[in-house]
PDB file of N, CA and C in Angstrom:
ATOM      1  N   UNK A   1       0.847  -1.178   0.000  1.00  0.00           N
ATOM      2  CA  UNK A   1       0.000   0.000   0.000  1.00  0.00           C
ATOM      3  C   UNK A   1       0.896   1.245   0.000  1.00  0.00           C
ATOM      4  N   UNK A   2       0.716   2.463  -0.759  1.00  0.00           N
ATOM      5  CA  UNK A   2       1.779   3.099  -1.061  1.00  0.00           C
ATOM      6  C   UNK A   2       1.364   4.566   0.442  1.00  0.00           C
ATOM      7  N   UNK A   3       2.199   5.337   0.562  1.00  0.00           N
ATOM      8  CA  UNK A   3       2.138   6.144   1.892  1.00  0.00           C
ATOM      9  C   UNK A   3       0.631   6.892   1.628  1.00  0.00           C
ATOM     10  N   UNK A   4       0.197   7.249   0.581  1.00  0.00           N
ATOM     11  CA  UNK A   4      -1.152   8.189   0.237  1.00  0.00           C
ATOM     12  C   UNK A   4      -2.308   7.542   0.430  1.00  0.00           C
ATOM     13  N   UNK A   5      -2.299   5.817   0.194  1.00  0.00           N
ATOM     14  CA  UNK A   5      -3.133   4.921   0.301  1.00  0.00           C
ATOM     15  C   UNK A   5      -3.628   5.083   1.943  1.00  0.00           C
ATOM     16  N   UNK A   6      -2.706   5.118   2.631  1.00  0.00           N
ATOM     17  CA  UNK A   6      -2.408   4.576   4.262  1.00  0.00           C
ATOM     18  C   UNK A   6      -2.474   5.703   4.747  1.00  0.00           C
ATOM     19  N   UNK A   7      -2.033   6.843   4.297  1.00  0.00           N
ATOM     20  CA  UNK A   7      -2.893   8.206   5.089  1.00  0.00           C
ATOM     21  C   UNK A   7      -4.441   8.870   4.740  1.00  0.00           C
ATOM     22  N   UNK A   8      -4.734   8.455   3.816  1.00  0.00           N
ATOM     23  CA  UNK A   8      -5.865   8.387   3.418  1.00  0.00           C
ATOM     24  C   UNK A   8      -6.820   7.527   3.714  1.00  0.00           C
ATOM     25  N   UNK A   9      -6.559   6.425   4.134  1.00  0.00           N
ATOM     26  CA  UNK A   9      -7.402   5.038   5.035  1.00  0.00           C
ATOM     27  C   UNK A   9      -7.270   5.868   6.333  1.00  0.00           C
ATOM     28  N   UNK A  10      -6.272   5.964   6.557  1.00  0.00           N
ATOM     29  CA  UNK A  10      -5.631   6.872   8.412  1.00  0.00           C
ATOM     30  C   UNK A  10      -6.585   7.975   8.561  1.00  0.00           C
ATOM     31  N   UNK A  11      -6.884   8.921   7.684  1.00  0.00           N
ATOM     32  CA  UNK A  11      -7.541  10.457   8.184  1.00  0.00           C
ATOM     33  C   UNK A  11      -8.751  10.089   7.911  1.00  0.00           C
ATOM     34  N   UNK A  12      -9.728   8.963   6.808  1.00  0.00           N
ATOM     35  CA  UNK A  12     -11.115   8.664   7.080  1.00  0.00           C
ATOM     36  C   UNK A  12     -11.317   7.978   8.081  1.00  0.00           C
ATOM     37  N   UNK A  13     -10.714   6.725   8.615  1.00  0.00           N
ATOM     38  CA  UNK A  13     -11.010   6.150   9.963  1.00  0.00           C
ATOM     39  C   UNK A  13     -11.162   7.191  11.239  1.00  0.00           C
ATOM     40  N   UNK A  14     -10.196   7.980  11.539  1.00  0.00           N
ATOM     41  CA  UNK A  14      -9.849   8.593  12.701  1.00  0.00           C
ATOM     42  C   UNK A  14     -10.549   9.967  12.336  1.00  0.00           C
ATOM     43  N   UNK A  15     -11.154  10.547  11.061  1.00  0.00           N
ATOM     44  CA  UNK A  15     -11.264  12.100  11.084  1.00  0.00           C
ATOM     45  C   UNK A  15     -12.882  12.103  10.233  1.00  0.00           C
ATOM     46  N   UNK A  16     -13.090  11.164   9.398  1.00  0.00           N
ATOM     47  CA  UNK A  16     -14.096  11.320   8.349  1.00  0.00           C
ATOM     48  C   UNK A  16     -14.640   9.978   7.997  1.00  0.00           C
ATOM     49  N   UNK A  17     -15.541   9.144   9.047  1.00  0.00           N
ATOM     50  CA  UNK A  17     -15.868   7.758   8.716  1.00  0.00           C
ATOM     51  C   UNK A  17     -17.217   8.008   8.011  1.00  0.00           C
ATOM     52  N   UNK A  18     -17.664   8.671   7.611  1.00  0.00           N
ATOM     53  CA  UNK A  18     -18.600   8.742   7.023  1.00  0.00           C
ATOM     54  C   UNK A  18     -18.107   9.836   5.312  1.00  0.00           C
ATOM     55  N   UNK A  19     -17.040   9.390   5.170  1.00  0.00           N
ATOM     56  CA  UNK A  19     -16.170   9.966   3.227  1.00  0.00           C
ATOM     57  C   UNK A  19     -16.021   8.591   3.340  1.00  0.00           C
ATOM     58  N   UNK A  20     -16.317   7.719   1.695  1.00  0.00           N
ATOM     59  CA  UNK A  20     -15.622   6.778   1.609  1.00  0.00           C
ATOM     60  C   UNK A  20     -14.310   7.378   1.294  1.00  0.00           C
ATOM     61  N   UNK A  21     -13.137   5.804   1.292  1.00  0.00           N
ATOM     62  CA  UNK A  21     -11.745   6.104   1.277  1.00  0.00           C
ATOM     63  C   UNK A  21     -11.348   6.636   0.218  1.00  0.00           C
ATOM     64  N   UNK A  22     -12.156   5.822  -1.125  1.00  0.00           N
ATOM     65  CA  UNK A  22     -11.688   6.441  -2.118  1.00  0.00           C
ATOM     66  C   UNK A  22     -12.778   7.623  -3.193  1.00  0.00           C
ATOM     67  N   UNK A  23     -13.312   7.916  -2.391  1.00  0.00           N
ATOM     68  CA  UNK A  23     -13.895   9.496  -2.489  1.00  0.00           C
ATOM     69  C   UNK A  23     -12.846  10.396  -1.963  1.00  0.00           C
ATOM     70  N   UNK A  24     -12.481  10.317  -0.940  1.00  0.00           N
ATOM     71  CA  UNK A  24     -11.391  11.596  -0.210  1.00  0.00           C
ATOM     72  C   UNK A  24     -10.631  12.361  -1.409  1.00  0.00           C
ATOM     73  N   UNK A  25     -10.281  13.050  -2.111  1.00  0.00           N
ATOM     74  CA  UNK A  25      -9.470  14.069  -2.817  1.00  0.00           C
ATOM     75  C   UNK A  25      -8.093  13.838  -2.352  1.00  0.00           C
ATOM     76  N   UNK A  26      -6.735  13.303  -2.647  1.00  0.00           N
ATOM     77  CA  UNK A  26      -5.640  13.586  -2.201  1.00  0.00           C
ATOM     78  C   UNK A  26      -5.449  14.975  -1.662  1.00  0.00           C
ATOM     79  N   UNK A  27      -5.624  16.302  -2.825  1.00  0.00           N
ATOM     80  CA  UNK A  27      -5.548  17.129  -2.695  1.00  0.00           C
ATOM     81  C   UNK A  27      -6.525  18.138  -1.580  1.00  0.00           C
ATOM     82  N   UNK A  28      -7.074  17.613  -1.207  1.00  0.00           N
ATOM     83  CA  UNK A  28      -9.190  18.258  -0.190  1.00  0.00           C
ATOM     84  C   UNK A  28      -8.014  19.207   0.942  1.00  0.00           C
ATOM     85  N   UNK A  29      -7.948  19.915   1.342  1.00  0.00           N
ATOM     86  CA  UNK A  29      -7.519  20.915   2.490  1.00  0.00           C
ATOM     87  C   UNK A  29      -7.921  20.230   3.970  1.00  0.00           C
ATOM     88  N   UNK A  30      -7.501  19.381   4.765  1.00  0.00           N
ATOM     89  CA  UNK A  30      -8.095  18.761   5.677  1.00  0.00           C
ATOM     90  C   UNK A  30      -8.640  19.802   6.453  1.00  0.00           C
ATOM     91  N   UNK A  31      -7.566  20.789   6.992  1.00  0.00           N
ATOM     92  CA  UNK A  31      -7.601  22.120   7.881  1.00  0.00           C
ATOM     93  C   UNK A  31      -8.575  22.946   7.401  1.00  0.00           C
ATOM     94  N   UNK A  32      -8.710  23.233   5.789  1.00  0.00           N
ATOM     95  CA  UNK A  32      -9.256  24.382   5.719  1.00  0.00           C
ATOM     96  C   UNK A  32     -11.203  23.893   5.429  1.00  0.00           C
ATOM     97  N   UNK A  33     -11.026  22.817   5.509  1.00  0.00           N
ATOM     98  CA  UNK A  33     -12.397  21.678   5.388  1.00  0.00           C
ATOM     99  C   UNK A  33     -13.059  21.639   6.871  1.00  0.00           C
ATOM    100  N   UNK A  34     -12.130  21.756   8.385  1.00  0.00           N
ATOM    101  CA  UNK A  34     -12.492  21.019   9.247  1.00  0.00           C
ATOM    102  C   UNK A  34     -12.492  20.115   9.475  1.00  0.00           C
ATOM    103  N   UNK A  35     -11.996  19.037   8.501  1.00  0.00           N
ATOM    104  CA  UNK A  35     -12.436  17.129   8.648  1.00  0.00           C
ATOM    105  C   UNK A  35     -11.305  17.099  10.195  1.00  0.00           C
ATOM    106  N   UNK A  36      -9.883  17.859   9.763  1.00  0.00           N
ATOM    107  CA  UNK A  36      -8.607  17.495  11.095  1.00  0.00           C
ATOM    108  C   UNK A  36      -8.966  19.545  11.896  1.00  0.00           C
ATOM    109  N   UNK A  37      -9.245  18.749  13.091  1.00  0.00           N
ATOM    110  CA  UNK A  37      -8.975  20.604  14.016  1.00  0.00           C
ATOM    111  C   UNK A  37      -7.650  20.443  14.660  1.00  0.00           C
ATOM    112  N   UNK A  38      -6.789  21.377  15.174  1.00  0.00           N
ATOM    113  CA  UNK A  38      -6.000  21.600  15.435  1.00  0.00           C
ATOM    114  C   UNK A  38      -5.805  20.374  16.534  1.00  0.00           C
ATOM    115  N   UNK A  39      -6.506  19.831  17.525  1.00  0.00           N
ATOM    116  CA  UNK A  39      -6.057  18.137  18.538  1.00  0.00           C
ATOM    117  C   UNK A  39      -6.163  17.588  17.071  1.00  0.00           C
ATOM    118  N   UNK A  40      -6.658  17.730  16.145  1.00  0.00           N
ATOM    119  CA  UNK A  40      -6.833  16.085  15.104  1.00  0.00           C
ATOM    120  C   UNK A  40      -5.360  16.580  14.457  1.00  0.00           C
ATOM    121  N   UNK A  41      -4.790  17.486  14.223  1.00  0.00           N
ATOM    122  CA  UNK A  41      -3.817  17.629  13.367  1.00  0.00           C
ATOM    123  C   UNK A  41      -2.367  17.040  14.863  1.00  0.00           C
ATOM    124  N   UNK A  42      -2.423  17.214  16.034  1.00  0.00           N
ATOM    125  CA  UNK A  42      -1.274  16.570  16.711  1.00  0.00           C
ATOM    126  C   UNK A  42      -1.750  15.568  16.697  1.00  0.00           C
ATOM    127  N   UNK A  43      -2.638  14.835  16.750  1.00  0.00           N
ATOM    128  CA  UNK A  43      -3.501  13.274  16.404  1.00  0.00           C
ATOM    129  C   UNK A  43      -2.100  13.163  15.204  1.00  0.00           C
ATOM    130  N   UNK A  44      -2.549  13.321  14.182  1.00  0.00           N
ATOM    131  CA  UNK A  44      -1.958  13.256  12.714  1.00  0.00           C
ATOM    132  C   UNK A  44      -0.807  13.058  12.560  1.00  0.00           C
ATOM    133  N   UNK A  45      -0.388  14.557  13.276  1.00  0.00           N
ATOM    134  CA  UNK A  45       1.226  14.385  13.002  1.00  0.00           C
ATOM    135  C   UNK A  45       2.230  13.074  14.342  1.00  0.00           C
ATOM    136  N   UNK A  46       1.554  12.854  15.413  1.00  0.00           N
ATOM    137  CA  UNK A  46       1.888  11.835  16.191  1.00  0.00           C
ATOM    138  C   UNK A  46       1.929  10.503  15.563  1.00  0.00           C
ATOM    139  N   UNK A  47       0.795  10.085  14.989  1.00  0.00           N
ATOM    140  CA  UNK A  47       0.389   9.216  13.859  1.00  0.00           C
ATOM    141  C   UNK A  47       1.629   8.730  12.549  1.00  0.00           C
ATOM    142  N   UNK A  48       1.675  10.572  11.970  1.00  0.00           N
ATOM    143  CA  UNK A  48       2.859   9.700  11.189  1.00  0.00           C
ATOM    144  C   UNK A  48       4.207   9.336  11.529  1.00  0.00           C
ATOM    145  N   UNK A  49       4.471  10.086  12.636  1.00  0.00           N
ATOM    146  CA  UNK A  49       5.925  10.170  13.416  1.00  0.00           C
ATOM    147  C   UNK A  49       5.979   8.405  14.014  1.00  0.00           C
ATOM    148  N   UNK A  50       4.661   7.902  14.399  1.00  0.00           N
ATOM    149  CA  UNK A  50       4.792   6.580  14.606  1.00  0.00           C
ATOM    150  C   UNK A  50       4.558   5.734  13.475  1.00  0.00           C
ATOM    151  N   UNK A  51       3.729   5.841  12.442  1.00  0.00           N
ATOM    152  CA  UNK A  51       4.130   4.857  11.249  1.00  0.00           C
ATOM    153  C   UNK A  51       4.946   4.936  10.561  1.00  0.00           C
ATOM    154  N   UNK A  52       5.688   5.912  10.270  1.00  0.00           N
ATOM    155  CA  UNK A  52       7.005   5.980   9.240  1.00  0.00           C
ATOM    156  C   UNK A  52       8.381   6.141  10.018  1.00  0.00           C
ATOM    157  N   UNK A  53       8.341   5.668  11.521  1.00  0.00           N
ATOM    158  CA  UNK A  53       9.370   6.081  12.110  1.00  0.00           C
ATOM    159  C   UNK A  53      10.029   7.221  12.057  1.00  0.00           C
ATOM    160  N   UNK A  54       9.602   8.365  12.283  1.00  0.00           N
ATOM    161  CA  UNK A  54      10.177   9.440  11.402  1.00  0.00           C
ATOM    162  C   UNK A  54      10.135  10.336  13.201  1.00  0.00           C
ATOM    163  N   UNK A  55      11.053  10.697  13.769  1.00  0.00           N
ATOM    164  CA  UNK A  55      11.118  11.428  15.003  1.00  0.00           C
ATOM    165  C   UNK A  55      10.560  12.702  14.705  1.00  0.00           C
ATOM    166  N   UNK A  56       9.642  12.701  14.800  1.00  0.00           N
ATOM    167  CA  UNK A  56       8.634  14.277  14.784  1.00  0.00           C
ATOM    168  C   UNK A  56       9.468  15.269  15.654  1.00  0.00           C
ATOM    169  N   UNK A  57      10.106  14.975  16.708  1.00  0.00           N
ATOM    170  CA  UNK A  57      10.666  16.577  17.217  1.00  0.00           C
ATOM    171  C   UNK A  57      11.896  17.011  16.728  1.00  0.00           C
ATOM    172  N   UNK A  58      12.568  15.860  15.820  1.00  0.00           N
ATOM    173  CA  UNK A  58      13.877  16.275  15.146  1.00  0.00           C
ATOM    174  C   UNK A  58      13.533  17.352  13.786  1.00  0.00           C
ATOM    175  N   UNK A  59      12.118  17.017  13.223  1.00  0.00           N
ATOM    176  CA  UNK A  59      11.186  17.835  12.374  1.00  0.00           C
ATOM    177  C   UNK A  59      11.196  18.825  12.380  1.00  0.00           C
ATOM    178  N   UNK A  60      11.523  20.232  11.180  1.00  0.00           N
ATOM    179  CA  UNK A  60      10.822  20.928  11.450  1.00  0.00           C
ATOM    180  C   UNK A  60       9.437  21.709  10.891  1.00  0.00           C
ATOM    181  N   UNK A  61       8.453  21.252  11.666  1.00  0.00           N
ATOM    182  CA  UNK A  61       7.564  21.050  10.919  1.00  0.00           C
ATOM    183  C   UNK A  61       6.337  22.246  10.563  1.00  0.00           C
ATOM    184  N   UNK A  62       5.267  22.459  10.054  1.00  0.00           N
ATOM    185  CA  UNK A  62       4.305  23.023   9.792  1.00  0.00           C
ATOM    186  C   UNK A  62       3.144  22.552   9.300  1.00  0.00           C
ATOM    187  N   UNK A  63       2.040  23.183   9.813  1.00  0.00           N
ATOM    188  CA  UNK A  63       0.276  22.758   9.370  1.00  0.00           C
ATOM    189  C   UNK A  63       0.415  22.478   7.758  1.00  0.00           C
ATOM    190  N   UNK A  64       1.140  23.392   7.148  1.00  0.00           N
ATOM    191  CA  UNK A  64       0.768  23.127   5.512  1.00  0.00           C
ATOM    192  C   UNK A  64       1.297  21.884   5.354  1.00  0.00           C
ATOM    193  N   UNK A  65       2.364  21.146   6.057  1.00  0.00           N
ATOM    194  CA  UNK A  65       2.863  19.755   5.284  1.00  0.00           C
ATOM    195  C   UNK A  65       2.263  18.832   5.913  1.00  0.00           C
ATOM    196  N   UNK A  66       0.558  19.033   6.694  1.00  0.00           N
ATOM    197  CA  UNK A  66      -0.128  18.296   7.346  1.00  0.00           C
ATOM    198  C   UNK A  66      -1.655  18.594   6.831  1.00  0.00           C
ATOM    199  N   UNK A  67      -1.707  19.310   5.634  1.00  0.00           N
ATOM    200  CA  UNK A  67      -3.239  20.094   5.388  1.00  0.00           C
ATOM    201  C   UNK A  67      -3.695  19.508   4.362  1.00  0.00           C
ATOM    202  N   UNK A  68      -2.956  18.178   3.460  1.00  0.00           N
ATOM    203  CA  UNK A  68      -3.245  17.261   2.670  1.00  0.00           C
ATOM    204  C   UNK A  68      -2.917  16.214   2.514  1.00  0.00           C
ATOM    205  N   UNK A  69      -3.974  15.036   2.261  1.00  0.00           N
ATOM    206  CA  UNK A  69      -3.282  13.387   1.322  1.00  0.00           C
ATOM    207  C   UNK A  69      -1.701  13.609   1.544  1.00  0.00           C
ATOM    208  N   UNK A  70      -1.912  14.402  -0.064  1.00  0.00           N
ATOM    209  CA  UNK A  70      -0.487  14.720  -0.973  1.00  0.00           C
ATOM    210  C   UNK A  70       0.735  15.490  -0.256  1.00  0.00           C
ATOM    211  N   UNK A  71       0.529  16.269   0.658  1.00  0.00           N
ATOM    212  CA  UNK A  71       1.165  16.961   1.250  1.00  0.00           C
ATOM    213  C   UNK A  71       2.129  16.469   2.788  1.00  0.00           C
ATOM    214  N   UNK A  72       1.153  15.319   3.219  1.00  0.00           N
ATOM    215  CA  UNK A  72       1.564  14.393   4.149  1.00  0.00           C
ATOM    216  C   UNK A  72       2.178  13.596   4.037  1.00  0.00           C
ATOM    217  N   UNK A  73       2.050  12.707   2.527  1.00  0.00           N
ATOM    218  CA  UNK A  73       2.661  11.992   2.061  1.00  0.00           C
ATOM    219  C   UNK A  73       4.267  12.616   1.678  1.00  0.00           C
ATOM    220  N   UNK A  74       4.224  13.759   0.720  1.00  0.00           N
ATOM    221  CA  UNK A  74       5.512  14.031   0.511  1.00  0.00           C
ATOM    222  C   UNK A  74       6.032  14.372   1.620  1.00  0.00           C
ATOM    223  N   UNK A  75       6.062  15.275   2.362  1.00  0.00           N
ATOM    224  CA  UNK A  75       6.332  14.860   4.473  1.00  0.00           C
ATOM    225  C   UNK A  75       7.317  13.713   4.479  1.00  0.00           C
ATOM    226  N   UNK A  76       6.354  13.165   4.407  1.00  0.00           N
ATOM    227  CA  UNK A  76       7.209  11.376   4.686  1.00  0.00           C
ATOM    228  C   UNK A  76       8.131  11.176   3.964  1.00  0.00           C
ATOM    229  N   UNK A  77       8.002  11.293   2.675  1.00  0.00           N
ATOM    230  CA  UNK A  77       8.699  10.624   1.622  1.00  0.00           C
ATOM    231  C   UNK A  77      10.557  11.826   1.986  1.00  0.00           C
ATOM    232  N   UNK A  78      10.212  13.173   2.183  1.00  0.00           N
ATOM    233  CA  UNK A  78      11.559  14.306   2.573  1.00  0.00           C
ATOM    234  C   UNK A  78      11.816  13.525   3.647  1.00  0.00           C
ATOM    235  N   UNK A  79      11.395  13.529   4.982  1.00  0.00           N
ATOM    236  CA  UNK A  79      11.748  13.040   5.993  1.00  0.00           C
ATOM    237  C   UNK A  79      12.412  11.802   5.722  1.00  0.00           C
ATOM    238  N   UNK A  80      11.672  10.605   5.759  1.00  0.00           N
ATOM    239  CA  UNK A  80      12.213   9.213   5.625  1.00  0.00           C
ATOM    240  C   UNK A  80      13.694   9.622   4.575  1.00  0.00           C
ATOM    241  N   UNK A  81      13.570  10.210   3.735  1.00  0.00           N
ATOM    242  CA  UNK A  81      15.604  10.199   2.977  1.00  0.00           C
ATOM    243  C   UNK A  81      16.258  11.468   3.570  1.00  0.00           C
ATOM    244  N   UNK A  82      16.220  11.826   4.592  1.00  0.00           N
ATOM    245  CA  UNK A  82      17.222  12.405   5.986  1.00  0.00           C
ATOM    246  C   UNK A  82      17.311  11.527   6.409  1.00  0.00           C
ATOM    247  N   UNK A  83      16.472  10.700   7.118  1.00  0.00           N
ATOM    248  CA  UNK A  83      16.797   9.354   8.197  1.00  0.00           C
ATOM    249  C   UNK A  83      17.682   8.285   7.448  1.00  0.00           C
TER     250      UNK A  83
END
């Protein structure tokens, strides 16, 4: 399952169980939608810091690389090739 698949299963379970999975928009603004509020976005970013092994406080991070699919995913993909 590729990282967009698995954050996108991740933010309808925990943020939007009533979007199917593959209705969600990679691109949809989670933040500027409401689906993630500011506890759902440290939800989120805790979330990926534990599935991609990726030490979130070594991060430095921001809402915009947490405000989409696509945007979360590439997140991961920068992070994970530092580590």
């Amino acid at each position: 399952m590729s990282h967009e698949a698995e954050i996108r299963q991740f933010v309808v379970t925990a943020f939007a169980p009533d979007i199917p999975v593959d209705q969600l928009p990679a691109d949809l603004d989670l933040l500027d939608t409401g689906i993630v509020d500011s506890l759902g976005l440290l939800r989120l970013i805790a979330w990926v810091g534990d599935r991609y092994h990726i030490p979130i406080e070594d991060q430095d991070i921001s809402p915009l690389q947490f405000s989409s699919v696509t945007s979360i995913a590439a997140f991961v993909e920068g992070a994970r090739s530092l580590v």
